[in-house]
C-alpha atoms as a PDB file:
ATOM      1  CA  UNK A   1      -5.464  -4.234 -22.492  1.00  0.00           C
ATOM      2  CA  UNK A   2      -2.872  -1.359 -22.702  1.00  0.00           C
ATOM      3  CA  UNK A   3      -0.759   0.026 -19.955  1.00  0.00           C
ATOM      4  CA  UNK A   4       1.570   3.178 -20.652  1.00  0.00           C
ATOM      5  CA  UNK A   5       4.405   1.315 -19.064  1.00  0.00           C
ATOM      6  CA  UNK A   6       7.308   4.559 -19.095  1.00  0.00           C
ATOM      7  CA  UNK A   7       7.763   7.571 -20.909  1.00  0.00           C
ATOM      8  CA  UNK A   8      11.000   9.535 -21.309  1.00  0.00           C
ATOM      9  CA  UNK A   9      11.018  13.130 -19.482  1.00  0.00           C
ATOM     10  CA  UNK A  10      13.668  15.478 -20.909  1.00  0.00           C
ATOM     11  CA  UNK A  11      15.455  17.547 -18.508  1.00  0.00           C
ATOM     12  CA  UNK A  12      18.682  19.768 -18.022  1.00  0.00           C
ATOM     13  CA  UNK A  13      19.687  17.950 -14.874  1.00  0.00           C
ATOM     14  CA  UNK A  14      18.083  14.174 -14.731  1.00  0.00           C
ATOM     15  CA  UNK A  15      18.076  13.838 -10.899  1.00  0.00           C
ATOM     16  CA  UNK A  16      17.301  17.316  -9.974  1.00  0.00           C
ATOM     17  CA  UNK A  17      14.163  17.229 -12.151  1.00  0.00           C
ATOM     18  CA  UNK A  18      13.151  13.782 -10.951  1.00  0.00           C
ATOM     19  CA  UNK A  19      13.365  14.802  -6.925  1.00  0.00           C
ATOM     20  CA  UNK A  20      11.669  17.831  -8.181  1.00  0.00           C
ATOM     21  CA  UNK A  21       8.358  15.606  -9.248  1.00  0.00           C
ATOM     22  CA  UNK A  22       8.665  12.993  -6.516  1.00  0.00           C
ATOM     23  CA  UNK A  23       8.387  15.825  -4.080  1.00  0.00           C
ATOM     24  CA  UNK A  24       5.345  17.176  -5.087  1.00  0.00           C
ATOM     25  CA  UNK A  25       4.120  13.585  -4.612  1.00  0.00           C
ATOM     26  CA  UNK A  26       5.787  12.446  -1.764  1.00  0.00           C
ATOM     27  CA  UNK A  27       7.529   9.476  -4.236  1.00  0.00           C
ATOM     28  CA  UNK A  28      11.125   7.955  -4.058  1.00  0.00           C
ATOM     29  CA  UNK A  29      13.364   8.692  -6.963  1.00  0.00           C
ATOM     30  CA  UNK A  30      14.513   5.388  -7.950  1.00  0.00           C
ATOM     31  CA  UNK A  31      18.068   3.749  -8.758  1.00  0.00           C
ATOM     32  CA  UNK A  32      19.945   4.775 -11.858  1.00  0.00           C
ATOM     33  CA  UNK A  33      18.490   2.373 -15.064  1.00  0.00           C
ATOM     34  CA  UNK A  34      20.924   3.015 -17.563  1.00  0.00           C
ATOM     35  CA  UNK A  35      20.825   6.877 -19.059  1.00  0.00           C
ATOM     36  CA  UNK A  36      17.580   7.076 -16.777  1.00  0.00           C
ATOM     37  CA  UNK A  37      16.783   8.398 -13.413  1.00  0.00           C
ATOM     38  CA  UNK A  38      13.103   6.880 -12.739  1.00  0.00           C
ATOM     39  CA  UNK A  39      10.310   8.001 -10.851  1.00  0.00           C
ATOM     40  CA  UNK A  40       7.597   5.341 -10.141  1.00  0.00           C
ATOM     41  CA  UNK A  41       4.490   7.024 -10.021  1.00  0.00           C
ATOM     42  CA  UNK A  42       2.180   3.588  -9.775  1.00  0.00           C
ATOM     43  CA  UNK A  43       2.693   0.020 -10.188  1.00  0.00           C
ATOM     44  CA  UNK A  44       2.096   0.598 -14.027  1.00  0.00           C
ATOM     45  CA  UNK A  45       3.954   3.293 -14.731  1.00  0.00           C
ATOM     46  CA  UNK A  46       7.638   4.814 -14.529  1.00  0.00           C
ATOM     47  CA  UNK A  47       8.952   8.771 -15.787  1.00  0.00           C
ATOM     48  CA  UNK A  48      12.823   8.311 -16.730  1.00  0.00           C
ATOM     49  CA  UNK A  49      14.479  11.533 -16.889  1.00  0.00           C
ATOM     50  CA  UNK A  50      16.843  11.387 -19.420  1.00  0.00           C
ATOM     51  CA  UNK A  51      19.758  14.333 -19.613  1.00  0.00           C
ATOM     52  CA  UNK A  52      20.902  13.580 -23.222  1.00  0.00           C
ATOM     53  CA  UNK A  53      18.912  15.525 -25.268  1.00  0.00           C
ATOM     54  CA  UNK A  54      17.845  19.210 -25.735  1.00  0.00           C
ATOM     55  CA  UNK A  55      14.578  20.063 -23.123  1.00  0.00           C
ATOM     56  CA  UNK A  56      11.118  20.342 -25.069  1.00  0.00           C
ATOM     57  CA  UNK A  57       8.892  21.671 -22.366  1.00  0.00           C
ATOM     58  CA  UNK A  58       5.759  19.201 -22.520  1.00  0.00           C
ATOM     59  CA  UNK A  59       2.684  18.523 -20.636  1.00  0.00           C
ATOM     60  CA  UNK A  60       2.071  15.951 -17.957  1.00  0.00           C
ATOM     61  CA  UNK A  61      -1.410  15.122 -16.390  1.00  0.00           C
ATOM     62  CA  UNK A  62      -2.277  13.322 -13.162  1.00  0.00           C
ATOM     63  CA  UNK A  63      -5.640  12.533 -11.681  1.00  0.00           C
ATOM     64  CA  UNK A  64      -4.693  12.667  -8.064  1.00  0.00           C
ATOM     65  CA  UNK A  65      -7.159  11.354  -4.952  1.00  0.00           C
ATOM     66  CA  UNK A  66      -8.083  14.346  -2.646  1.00  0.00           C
ATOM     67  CA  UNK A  67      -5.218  13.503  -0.056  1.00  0.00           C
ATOM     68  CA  UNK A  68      -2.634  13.544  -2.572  1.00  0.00           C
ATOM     69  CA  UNK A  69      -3.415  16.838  -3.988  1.00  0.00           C
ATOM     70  CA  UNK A  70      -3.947  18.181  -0.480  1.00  0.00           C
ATOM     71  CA  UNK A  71      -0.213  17.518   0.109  1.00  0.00           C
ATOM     72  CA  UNK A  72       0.686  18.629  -2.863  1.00  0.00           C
ATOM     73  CA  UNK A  73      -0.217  22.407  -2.604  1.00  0.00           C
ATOM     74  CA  UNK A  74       1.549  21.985   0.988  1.00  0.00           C
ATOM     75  CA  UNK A  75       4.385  21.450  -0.847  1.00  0.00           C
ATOM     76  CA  UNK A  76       4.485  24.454  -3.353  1.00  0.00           C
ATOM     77  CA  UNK A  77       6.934  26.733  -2.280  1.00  0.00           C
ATOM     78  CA  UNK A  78       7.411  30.126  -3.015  1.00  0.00           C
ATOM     79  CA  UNK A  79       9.826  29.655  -5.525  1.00  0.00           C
ATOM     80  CA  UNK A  80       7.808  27.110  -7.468  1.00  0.00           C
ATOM     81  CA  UNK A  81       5.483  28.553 -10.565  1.00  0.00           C
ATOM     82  CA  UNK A  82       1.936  27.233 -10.060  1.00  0.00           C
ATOM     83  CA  UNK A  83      -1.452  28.268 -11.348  1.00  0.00           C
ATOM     84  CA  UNK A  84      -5.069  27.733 -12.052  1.00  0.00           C
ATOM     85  CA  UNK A  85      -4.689  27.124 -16.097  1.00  0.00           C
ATOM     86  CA  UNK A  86      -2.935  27.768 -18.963  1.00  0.00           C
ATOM     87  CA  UNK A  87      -5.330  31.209 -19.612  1.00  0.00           C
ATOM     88  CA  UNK A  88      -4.015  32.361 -16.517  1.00  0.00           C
ATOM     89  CA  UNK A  89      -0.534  31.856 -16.166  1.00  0.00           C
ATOM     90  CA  UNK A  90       0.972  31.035 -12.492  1.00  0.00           C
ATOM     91  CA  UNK A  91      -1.110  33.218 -10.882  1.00  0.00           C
ATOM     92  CA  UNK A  92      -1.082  30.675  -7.670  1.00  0.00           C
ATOM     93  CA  UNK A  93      -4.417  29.858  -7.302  1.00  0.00           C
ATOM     94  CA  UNK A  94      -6.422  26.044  -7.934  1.00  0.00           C
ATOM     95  CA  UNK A  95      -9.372  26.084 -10.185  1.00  0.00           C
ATOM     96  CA  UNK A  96     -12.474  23.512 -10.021  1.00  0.00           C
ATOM     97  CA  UNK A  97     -13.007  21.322 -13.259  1.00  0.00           C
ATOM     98  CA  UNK A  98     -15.414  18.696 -13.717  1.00  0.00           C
ATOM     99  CA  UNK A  99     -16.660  18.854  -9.903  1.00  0.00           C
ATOM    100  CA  UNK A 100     -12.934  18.660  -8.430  1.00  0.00           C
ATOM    101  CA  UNK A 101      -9.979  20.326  -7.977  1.00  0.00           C
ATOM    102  CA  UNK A 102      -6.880  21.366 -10.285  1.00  0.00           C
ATOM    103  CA  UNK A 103      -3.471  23.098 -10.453  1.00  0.00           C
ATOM    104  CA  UNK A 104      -0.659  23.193 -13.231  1.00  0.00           C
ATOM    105  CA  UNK A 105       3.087  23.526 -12.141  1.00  0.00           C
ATOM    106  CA  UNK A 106       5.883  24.445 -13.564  1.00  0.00           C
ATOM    107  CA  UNK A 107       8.994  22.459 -13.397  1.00  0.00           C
ATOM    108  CA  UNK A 108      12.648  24.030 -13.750  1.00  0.00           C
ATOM    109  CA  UNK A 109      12.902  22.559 -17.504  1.00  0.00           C
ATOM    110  CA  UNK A 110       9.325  24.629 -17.749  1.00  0.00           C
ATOM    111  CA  UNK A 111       7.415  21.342 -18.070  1.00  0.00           C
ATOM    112  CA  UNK A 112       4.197  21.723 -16.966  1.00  0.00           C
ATOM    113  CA  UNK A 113       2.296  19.084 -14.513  1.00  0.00           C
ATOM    114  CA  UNK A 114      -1.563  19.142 -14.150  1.00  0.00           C
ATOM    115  CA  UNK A 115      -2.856  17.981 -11.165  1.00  0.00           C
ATOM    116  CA  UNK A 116      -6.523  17.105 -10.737  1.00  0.00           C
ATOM    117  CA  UNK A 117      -8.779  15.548  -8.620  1.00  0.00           C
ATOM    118  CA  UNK A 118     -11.687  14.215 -11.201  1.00  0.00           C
ATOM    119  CA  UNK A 119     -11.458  13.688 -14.546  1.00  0.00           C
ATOM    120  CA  UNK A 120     -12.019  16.697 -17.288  1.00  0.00           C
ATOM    121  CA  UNK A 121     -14.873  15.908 -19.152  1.00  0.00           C
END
């Protein structure tokens, strides 16, 4: 069996960037570990922001249930950047792929999250 366990999210500002991806998915930002400020997204799995090197803007996936990604677009603000694909920039609309739902965000570091409700085939 393997588990991705954690993976290390660059950011300007650690704790801004992780309440800025527990909001969109209603999680708690965690306690301080070290350099780290974690996010548990499931029992496998843990983002640590980490403040102490330059930002590479990467990509982040998540197959969400319905519910989840329900609340999620509640949560998009106007000042957030969110769109139906990379073709299309943040022009603030969902797409459907592979029979469900999707949306990519953009995070203050320009990171973007991909949200989606069944998996791309």
């Amino acid at each position: 069996m393997i588990v991705l366990n954690h993976t290390i999210v660059r950011a300007r500002d650690k704790d801004a960037s992780a309440r800025f991806l527990a909001g969109l998915l209603g999680l708690d930002v965690g306690e301080p570990v070290g350099p780290f400020t974690p996010v548990r997204v499931n029992d496998d799995l843990t983002l640590d922001f980490d403040e102490r090197q330059e930002v590479a803007p990467g990509h982040l996936a998540f197959l969400v249930d319905d519910t989840t990604f329900d609340r999620l677009l509640g949560r998009l603000g106007p000042e957030v950047p969110f769109g139906s694909g990379p073709g299309n920039g943040w022009d603030r609309r969902t797409n459907e792929l592979a029979g469900g739902r999707a949306v990519y965000v953009r995070d203050p570091d320009g990171h973007s999250y991909e949200f989606f409700t069944a998996v791309p085939s």
